[in-house]
Every structure is written in C-alpha cells, then in structure tokens.
N, C-alpha and C. Protein backbone atom coordinates (compact mmCIF):
# COMPACT_ATOMS: atom_id res chain seq x y z
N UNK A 1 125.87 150.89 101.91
CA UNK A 1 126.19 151.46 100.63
C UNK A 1 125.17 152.55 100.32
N UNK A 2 125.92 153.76 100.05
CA UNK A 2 124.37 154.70 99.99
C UNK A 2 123.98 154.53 98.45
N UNK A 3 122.36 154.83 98.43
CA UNK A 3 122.01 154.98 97.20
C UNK A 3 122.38 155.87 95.52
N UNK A 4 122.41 155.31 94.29
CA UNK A 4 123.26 156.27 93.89
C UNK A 4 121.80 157.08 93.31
N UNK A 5 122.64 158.66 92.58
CA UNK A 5 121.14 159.28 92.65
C UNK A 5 120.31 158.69 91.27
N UNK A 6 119.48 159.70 91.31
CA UNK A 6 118.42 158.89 90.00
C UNK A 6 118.86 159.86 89.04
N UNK A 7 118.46 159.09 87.56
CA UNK A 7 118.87 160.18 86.42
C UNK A 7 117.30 160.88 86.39
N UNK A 8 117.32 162.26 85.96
CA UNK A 8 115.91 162.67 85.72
C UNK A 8 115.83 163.59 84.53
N UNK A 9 115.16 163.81 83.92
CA UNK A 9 115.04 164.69 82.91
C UNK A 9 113.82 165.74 83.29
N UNK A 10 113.40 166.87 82.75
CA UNK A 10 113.17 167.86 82.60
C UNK A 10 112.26 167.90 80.90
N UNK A 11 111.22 168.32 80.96
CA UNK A 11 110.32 168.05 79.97
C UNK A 11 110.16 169.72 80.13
N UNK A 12 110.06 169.99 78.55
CA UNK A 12 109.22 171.56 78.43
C UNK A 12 108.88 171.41 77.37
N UNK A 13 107.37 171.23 77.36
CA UNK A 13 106.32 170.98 75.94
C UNK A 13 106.42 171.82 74.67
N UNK A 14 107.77 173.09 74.58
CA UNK A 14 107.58 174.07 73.42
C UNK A 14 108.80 172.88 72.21
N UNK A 15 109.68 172.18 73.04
CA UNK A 15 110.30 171.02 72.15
C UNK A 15 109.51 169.88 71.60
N UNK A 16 109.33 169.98 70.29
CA UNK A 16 108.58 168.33 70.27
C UNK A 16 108.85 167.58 69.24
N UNK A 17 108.82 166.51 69.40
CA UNK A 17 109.15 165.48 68.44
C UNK A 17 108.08 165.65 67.60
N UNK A 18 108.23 165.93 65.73
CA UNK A 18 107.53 165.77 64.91
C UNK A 18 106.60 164.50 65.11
N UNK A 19 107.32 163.28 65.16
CA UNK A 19 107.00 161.64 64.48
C UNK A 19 106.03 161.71 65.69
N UNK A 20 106.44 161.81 67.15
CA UNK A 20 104.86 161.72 68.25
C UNK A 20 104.51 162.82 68.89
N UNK A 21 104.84 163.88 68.67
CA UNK A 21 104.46 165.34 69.26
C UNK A 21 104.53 165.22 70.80
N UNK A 22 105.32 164.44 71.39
CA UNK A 22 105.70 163.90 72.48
C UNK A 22 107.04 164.93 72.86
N UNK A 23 106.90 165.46 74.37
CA UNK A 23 108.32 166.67 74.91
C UNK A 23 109.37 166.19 74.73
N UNK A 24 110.37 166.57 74.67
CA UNK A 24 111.62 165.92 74.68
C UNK A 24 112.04 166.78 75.94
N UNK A 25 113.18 165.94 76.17
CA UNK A 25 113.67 166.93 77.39
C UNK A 25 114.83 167.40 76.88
N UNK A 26 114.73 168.89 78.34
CA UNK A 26 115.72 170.16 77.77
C UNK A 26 117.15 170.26 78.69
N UNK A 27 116.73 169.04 79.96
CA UNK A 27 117.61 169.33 80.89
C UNK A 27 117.86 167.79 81.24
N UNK A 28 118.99 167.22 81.51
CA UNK A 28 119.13 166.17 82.23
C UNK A 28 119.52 166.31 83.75
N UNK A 29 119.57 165.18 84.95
CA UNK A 29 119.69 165.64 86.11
C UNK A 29 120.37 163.94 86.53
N UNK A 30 121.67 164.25 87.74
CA UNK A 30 121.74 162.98 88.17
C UNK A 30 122.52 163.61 89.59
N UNK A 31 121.84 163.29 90.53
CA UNK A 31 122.07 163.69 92.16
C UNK A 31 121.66 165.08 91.86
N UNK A 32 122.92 166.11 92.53
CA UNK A 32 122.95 167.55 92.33
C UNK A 32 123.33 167.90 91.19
N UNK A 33 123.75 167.10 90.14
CA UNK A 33 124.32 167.98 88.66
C UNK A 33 122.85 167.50 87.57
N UNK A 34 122.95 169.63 87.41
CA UNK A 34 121.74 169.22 85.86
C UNK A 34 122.55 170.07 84.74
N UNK A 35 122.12 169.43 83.95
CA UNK A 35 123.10 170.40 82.69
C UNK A 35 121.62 170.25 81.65
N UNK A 36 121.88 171.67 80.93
CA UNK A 36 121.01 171.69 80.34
C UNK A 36 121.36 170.94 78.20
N UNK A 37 120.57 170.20 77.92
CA UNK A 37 121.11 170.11 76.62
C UNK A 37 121.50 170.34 75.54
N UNK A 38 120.62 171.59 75.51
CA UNK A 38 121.40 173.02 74.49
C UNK A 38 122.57 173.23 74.53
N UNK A 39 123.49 173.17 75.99
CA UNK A 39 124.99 173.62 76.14
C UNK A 39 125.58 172.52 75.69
N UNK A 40 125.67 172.16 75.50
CA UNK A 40 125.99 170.15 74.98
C UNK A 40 126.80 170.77 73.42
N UNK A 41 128.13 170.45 73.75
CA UNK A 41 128.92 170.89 72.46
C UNK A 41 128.57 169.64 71.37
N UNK A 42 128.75 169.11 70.65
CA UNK A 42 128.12 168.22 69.19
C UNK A 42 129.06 167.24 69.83
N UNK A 43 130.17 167.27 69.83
CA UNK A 43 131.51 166.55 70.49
C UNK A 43 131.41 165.63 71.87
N UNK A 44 130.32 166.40 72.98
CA UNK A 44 129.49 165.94 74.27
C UNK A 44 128.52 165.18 73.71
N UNK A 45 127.31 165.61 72.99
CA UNK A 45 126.10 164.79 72.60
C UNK A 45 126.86 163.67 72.27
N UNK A 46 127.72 163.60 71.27
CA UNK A 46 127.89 161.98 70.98
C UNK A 46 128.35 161.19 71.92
N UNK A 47 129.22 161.99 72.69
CA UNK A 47 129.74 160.88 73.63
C UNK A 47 129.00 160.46 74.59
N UNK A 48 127.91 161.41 75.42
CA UNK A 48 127.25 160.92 75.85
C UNK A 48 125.91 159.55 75.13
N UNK A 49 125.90 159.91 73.74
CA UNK A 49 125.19 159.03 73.44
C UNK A 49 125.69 157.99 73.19
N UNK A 50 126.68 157.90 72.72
CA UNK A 50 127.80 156.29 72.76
C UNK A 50 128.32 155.93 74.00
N UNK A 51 128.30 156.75 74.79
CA UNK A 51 128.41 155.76 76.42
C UNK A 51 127.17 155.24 77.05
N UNK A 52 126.20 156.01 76.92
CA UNK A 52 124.29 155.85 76.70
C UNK A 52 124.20 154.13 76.14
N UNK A 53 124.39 154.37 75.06
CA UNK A 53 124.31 153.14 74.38
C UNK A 53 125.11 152.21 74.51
N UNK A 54 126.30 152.02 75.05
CA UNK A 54 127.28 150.83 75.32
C UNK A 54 126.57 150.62 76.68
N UNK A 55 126.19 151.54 77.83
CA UNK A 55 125.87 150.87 78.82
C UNK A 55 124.42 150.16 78.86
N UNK A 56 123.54 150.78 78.40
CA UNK A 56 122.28 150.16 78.22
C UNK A 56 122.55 149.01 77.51
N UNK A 57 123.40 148.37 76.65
CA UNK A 57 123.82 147.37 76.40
C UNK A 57 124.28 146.09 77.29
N UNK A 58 125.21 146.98 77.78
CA UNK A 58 126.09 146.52 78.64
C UNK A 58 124.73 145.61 79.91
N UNK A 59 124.03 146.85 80.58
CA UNK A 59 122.46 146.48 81.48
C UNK A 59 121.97 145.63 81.11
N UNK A 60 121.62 145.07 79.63
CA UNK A 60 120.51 144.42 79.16
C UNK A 60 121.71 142.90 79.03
N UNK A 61 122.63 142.87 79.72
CA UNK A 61 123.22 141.18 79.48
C UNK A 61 123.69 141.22 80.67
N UNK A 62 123.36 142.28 81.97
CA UNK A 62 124.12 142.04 83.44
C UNK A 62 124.26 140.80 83.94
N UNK A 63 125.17 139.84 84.34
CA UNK A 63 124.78 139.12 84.62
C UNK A 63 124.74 137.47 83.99
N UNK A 64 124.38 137.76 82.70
CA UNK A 64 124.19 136.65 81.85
C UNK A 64 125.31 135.97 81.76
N UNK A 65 126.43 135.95 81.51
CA UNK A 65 127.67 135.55 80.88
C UNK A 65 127.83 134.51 82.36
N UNK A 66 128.00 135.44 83.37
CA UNK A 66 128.46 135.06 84.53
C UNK A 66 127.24 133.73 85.18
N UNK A 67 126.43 134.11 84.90
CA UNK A 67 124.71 133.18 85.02
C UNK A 67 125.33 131.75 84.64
N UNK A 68 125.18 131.79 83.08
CA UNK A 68 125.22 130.95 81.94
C UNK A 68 126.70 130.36 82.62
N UNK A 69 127.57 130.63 82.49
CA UNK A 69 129.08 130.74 82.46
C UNK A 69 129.03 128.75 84.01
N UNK A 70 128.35 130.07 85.21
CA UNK A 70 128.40 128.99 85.94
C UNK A 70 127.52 127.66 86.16
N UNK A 71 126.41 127.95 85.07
CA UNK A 71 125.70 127.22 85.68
C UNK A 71 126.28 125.34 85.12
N UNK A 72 125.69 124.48 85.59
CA UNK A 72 125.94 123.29 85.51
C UNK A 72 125.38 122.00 85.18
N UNK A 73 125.60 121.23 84.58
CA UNK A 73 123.85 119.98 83.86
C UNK A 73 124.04 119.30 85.68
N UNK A 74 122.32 119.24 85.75
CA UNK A 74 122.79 118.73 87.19
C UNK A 74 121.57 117.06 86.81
N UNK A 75 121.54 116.57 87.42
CA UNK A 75 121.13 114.94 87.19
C UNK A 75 119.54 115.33 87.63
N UNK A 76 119.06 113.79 87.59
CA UNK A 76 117.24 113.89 87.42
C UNK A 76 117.22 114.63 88.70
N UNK A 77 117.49 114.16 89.73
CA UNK A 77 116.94 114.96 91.28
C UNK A 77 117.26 116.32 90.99
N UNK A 78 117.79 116.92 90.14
CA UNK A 78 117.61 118.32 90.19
C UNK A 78 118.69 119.20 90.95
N UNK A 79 119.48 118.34 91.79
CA UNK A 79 120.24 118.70 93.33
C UNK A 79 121.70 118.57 92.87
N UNK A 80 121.79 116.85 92.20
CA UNK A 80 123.26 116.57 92.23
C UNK A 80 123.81 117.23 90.59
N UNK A 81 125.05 117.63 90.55
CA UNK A 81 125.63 118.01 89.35
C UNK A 81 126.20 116.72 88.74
N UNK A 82 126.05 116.46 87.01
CA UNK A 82 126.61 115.69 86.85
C UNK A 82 128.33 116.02 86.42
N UNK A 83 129.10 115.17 86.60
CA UNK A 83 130.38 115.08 86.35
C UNK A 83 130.60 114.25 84.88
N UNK A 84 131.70 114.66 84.58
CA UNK A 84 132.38 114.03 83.40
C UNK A 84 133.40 113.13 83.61
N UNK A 85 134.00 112.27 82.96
CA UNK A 85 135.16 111.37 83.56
C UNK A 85 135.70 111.68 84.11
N UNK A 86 136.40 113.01 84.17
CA UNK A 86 137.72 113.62 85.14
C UNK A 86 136.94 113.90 86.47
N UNK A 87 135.88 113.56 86.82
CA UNK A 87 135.04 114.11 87.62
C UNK A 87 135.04 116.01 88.22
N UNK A 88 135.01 116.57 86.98
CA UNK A 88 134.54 117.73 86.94
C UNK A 88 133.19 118.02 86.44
N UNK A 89 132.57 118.82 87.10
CA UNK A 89 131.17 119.44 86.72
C UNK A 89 131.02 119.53 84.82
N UNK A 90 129.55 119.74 84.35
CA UNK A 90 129.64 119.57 83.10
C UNK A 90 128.92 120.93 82.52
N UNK A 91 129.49 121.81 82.06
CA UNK A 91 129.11 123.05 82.04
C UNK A 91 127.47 123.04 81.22
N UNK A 92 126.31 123.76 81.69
CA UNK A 92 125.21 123.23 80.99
C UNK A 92 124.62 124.12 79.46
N UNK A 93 126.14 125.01 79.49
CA UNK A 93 125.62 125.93 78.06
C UNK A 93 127.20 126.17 77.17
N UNK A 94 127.29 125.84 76.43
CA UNK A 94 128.63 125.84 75.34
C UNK A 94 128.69 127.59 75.20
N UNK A 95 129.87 127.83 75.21
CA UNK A 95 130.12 129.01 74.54
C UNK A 95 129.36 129.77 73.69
N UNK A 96 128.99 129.10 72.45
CA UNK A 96 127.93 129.23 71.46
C UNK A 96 126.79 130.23 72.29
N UNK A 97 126.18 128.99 73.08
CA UNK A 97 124.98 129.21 73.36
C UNK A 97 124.95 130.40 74.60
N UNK A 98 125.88 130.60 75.00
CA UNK A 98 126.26 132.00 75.55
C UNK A 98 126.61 133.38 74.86
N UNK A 99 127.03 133.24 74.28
CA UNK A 99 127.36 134.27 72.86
C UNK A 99 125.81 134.44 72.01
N UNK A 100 125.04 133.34 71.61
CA UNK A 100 123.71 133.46 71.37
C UNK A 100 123.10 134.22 72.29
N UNK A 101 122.87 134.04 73.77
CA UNK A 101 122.02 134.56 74.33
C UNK A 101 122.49 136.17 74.80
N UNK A 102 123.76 136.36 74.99
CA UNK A 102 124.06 137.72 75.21
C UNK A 102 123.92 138.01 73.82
N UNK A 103 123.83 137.93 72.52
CA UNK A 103 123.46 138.46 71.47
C UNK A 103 122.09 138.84 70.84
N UNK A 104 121.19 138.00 71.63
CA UNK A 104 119.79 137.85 71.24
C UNK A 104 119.43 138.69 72.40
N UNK A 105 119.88 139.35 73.63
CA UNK A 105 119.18 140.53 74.06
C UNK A 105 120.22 141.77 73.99
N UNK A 106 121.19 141.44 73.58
CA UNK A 106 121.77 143.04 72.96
C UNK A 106 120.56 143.38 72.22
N UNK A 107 120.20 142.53 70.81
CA UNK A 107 119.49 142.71 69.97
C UNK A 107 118.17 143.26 70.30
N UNK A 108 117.69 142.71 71.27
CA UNK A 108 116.30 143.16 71.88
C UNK A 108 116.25 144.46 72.35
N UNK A 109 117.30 145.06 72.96
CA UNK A 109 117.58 146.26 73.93
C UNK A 109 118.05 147.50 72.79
N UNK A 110 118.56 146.58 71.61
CA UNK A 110 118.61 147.63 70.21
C UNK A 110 117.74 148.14 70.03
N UNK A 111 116.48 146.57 69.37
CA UNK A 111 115.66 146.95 68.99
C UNK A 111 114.28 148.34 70.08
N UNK A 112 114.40 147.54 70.89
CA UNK A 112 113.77 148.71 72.20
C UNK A 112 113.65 150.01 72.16
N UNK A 113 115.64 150.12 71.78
CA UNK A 113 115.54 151.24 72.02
C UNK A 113 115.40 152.23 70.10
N UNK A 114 115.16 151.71 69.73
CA UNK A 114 114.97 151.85 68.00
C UNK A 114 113.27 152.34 68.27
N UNK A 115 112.58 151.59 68.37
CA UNK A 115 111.42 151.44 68.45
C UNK A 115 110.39 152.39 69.55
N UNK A 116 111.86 153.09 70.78
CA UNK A 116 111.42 153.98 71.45
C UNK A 116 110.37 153.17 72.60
N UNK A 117 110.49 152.13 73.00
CA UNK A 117 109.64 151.45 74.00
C UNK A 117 110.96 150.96 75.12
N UNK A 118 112.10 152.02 74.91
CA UNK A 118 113.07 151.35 76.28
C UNK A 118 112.77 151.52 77.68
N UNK A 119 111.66 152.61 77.96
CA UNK A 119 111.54 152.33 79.21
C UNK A 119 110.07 151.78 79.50
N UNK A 120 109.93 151.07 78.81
CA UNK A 120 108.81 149.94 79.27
C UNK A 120 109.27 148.27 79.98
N UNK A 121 108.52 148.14 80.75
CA UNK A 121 108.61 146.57 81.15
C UNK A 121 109.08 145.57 80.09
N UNK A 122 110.54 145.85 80.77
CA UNK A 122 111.44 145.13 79.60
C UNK A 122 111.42 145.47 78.30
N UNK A 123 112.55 144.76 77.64
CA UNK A 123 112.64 145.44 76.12
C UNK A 123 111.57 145.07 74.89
N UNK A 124 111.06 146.32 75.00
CA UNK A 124 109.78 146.35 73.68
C UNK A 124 108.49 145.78 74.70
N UNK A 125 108.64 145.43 75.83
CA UNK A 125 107.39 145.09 76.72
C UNK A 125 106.32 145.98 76.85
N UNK A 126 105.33 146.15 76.35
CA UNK A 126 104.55 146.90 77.07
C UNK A 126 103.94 146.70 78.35
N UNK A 127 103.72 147.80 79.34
CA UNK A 127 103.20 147.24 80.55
C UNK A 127 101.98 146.60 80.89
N UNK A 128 102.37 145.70 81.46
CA UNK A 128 100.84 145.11 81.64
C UNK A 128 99.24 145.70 82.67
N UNK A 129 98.50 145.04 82.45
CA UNK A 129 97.04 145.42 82.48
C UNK A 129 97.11 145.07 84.48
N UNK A 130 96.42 145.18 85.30
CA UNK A 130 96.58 145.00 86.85
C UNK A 130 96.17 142.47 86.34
N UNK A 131 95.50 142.96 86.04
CA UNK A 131 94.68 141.29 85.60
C UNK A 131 96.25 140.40 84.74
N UNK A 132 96.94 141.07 83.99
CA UNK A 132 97.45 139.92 83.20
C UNK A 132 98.77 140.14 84.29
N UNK A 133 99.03 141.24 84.82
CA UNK A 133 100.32 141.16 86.36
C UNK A 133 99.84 140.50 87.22
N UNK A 134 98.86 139.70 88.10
CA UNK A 134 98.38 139.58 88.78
C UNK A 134 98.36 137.74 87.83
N UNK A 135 97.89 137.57 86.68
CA UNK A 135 98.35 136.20 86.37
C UNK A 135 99.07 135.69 85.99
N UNK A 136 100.53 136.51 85.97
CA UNK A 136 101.47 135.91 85.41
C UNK A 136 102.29 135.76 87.02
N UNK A 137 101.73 136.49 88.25
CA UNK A 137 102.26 136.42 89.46
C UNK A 137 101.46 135.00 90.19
N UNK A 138 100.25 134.71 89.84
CA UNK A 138 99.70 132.94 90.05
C UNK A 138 100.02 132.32 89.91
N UNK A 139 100.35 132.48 88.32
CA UNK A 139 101.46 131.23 87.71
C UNK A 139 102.70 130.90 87.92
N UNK A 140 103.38 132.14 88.03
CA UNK A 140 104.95 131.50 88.87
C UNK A 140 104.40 131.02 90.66
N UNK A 141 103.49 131.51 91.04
CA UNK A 141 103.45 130.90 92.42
C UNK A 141 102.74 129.40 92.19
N UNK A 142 102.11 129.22 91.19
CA UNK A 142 101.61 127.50 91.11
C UNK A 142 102.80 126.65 90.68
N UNK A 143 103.10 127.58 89.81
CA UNK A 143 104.47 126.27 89.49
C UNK A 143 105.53 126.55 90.33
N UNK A 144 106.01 127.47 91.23
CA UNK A 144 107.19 127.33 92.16
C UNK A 144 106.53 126.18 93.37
N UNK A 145 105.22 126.09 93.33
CA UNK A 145 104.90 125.32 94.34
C UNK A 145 104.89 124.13 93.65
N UNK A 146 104.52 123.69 92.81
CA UNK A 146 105.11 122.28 92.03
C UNK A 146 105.76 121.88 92.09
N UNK A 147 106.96 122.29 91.13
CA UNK A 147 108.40 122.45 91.46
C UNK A 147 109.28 122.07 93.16
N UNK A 148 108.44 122.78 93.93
CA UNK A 148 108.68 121.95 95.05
C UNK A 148 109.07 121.40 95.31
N UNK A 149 107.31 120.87 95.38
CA UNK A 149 107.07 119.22 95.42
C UNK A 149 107.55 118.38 94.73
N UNK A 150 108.08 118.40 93.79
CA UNK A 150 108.84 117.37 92.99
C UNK A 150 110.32 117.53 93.28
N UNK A 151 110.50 118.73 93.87
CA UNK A 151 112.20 118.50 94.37
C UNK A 151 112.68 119.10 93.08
N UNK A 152 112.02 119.99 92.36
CA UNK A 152 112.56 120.52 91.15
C UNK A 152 112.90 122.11 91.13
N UNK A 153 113.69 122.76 90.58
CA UNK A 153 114.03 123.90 90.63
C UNK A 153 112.90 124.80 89.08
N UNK A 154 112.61 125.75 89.01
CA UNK A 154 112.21 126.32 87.71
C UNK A 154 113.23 127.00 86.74
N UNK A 155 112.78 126.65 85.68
CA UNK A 155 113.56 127.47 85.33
C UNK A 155 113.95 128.66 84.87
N UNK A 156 114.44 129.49 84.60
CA UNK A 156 114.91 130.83 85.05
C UNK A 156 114.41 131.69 83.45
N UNK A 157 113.86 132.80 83.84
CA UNK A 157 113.38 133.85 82.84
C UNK A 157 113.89 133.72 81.69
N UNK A 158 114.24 133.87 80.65
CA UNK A 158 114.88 133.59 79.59
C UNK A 158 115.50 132.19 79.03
N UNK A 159 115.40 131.31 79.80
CA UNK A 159 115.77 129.83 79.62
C UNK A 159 114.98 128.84 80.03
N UNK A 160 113.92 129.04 79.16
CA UNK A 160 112.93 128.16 79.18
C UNK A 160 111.58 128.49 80.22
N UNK A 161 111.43 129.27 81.07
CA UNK A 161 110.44 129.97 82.02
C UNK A 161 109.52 130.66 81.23
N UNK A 162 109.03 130.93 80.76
CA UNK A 162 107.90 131.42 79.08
C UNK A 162 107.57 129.76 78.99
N UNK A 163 108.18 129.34 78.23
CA UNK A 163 107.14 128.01 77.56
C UNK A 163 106.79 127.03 78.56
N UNK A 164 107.22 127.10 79.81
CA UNK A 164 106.59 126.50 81.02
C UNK A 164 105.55 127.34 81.69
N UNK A 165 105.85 128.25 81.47
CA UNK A 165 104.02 129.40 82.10
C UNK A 165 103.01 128.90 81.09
N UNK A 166 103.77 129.02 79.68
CA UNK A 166 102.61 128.94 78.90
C UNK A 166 101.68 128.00 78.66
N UNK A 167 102.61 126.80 78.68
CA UNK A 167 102.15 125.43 78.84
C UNK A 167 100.97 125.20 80.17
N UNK A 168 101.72 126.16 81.13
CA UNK A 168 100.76 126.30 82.50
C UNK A 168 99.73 126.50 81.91
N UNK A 169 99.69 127.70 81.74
CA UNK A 169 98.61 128.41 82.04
C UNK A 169 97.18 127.87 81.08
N UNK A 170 97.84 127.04 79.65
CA UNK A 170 96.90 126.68 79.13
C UNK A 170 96.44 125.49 79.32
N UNK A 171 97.15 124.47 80.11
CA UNK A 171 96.40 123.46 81.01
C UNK A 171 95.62 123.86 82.43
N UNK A 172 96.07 124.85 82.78
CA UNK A 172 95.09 125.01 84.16
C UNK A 172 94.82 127.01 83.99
N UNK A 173 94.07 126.87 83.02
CA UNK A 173 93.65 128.35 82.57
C UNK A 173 92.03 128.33 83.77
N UNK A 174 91.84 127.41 84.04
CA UNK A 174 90.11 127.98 85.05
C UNK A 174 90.98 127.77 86.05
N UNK A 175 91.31 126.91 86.98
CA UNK A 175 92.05 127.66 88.15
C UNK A 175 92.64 128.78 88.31
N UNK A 176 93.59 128.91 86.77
CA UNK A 176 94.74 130.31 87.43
C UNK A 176 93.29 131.61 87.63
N UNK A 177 92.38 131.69 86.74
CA UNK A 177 91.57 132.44 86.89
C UNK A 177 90.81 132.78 87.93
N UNK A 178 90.35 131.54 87.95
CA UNK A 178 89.27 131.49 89.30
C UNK A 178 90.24 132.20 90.94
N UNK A 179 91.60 131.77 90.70
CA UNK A 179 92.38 132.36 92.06
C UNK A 179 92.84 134.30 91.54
N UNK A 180 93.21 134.73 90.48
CA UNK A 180 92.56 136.00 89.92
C UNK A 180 91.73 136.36 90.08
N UNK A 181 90.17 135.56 89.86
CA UNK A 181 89.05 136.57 89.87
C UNK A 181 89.20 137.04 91.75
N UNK A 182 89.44 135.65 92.18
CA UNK A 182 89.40 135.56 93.63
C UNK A 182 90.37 137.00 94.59
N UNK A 183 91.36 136.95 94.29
CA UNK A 183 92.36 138.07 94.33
C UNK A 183 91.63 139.46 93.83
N UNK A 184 91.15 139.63 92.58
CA UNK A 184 90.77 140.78 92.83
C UNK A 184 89.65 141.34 93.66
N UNK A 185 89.09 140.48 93.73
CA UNK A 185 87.47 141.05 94.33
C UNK A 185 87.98 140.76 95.77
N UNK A 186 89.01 140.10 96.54
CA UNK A 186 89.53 140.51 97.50
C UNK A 186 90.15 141.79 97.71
N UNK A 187 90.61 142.02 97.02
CA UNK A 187 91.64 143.66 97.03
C UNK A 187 90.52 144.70 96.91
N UNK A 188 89.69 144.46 96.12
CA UNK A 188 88.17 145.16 96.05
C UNK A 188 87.69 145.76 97.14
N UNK A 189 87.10 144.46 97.52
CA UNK A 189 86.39 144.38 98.87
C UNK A 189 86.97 145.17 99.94
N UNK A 190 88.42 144.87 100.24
CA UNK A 190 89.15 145.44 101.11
C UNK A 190 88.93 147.02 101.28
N UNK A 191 89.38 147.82 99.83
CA UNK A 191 89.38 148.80 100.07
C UNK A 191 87.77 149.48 99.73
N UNK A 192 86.90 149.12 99.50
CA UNK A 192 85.29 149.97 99.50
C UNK A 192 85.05 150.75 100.45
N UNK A 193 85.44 150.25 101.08
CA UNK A 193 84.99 151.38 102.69
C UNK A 193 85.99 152.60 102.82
N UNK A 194 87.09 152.76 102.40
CA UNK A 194 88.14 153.82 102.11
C UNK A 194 87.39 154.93 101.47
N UNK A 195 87.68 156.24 102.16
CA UNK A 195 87.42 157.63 100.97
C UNK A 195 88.22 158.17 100.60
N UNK A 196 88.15 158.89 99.41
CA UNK A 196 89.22 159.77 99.21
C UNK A 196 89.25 161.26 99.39
C-alpha cells in the first residue's frame, strides 16, 4: 500500500495572529497539490473547515465504537469469555457507555482544538519532558510484565490504564525511578564519546 502524502503548511511570518503573534500559514500542501489560502473563495474556506472538523472528529473516536462494540466480560482467568444463558458472549460495555466514551473524546478533540493545543501529544496533551516519557514507558513495561505473570491482560488506554499507572507508580515510585535514573545515565554514558 503506498504511503499517502503528508499535509504541510507553509508559514510566512508577515501573517500573524494578534492573540499569540504566532505565523499562520499562507499555503497548504498535500503530495504535489499546494494551493495557496488567499485564493480560497469564502464558500471553499468553510468547507474545507467543516470537513477539517468532522474528520478530526471523526480521528479522535477511530476505532472506539468498533473496540468497545466487540469487546466482551471475560471470567477471572482473564482468557475465557463469559456467556449468558443462551450461551452467547456478554457484551462488556452497554450502548450508553459507548456513546459516553465516543462523546467524551469528541469533546476532548473540541476542546483541543478550541484551545489550539491539537497538535500536541494527544488532545490538550502537552508533550512530555525526555524523564516523564521515559517513566511512563517503565511503567507500562512493569505492569505488562505483571500482568503476565498473573495471566492477566492490561487494560487499554482510556479504560481504566491511567488509574492503574497511577496507582503504580505511587506504590513503586523508588523503583520506577531508580530504573529511570538507571536508563538515563545509560543513554548518557553511551553517547559521551560522540562529537559533533
């Protein structure tokens, strides 16, 4: 499947946003087509911005419906699904709670993009520091190795995976560290002898 191209924009610092004196761009670009935004009849701007915005919508729940939709209550071992009298699977999220969760990150990806932080690490995320990426990458590797061992699966980013890091991390906050401090001053070490 070949790659599709990238969107790019075109910055020229004489445009600027009052509110952050930040460029706006003058040109958009995707493969070989750039069009510049000035030529943009009033009739184009919107539509591009209401297809803009239905799909970034659309991005920020890829997935979910279909996620949620299949997933299943599965019994203590973690492995077997439980069944209901008819012996069919027992769906593990009601409608509701699907409609909640594709609603609660529309909302996020609103707000994001309201707030002007949409292209940060996730919606309204700011990016993280090399130290707090580096411990939030310990902690899913301590508890996927747990998890394991107990024959347990984790659970998944948005459904409950937050209050199980957190819980981690604040019961075994000097280990996750101590394998951080350890990690960096390895990566350190490594490269000292490198010039530029």
């Amino acid at each position: 499947m070949a790659k599709s191209p990238k969107n790019k924009t075109e910055n020229v610092p004489a445009n600027t946003n009052p509110e952050t004196d930040a460029p706006l761009p003058t040109h958009v670009e995707y493969g070989d087509f750039k069009l510049a935004i000035a030529d943009l009849s009033q009739k184009a701007a919107v539509y591009l911005l209401q297809y803009g915005f239905g799909k970034s919508l659309q991005d920020s729940v890829a997935g979910v419906r279909k996620e949620m939709t299949n997933a299943v209550k599965m019994g203590e071992d973690g492995k077997t699904p439980l069944l209901d009298e008819a012996g069919n699977t027992i769906p593990a999220h009601s409608e509701d709670e699907i409609k909640a969760a594709i609603s609660k990150s529309m909302g996020e990806r609103v707000q994001a993009i309201v707030d002007g932080t949409i292209g940060n690490r996730g919606p309204g995320k700011p990016k993280l520091t090399t130290r707090e990426s580096l411990t939030e990458k310990v902690v899913r590797e301590m508890l996927s190795a747990a998890a394991a061992k107990q024959n347990k699966k984790l659970p998944k980013i948005g459904e409950g995976y937050e209050a199980l890091a957190e819980k981690f991390l604040a019961a075994k906050r000097d280990i996750v560290n101590a394998e951080v401090d350890h990690r960096m001053a390895t990566v350190g070490e490594s490269a000292e002898d490198f010039t530029f």
